[in-house]
Protein backbone atom coordinates (compact mmCIF):
# COMPACT_ATOMS: atom_id res chain seq x y z
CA UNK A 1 -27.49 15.08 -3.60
CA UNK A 2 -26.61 17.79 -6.31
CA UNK A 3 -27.43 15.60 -8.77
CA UNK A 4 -23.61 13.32 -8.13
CA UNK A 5 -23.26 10.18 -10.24
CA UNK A 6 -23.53 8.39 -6.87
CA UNK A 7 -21.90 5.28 -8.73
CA UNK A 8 -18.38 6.52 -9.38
CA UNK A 9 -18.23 8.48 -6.14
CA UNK A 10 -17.22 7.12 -2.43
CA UNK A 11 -18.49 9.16 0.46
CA UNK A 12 -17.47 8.64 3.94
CA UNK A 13 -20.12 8.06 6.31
CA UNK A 14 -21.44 5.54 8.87
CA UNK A 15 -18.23 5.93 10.91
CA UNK A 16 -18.08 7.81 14.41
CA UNK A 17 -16.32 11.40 14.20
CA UNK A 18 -13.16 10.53 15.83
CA UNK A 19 -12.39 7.54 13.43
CA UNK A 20 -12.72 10.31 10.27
CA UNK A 21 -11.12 12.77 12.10
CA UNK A 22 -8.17 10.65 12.80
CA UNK A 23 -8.07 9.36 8.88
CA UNK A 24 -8.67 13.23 7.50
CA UNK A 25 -5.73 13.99 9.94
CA UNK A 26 -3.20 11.79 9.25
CA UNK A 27 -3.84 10.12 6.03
CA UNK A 28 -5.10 13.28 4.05
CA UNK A 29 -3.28 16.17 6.02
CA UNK A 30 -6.77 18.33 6.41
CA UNK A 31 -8.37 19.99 8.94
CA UNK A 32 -11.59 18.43 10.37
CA UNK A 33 -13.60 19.56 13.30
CA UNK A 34 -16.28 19.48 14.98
CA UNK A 35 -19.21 22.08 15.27
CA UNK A 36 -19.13 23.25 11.63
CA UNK A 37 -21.18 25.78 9.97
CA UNK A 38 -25.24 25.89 10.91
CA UNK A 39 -27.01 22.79 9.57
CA UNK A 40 -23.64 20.92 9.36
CA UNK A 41 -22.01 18.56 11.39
CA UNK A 42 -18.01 19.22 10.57
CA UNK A 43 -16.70 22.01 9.47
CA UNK A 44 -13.68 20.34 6.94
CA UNK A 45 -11.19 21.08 3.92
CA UNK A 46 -12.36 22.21 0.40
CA UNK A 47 -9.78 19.80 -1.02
CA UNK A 48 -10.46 17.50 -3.27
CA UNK A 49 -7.99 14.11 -4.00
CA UNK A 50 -7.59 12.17 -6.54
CA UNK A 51 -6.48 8.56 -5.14
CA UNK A 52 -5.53 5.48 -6.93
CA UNK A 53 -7.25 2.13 -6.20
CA UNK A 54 -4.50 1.12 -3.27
CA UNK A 55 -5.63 4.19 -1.73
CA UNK A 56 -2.98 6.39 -1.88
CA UNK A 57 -3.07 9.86 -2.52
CA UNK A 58 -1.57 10.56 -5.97
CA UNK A 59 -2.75 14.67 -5.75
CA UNK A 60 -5.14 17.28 -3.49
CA UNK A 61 -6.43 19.77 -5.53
CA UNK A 62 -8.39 23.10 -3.83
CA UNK A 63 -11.96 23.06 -4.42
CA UNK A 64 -12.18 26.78 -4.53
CA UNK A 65 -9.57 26.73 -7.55
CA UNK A 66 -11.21 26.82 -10.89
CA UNK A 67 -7.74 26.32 -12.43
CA UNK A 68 -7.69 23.26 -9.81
CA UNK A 69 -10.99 21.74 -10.70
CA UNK A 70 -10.14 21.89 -14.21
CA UNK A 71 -7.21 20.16 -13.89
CA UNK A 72 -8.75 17.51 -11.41
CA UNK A 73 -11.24 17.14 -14.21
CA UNK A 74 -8.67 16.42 -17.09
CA UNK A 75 -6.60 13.90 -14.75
CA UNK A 76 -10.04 11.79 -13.77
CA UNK A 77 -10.56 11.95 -18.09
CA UNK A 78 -6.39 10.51 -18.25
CA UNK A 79 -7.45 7.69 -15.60
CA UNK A 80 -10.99 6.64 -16.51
């Protein structure tokens, strides 16, 4: 899977569409929907969040914002 460090990383899967529709709704304020792009399942956000471990959302950052992904990457450095 593009080569991810699968053990610092949380993907969610296993649950039926509605359930992480509902939580990418109301918990994380993005868009998810069904009937996404060829090949995919959802079409969703191209935010990423850095959360702390209760779970909350401490900031979103946009994926298609170098500026933003450097920045996400210094914060994970201050917390790790």
């Amino acid at each position: 899977m593009y080569d991810a460090n699968l053990e610092n990383m949380v993907f969610l899967t296993g649950y039926e569409f509605d359930t992480i529709k509902e939580l990418s709704n109301n918990s994380f304020k993005t868009v998810l929907d069904g009937g996404g792009p060829e090949g995919h399942a959802y079409a969703h956000s191209t935010s990423f969040f850095l959360v702390n471990p209760k779970g909350e959302i401490i900031k979103r950052y946009d994926g298609l914002s170098k500026l933003d992904l450097e920045q996400l990457v210094a914060d994970v450095k201050k917390v790790l």
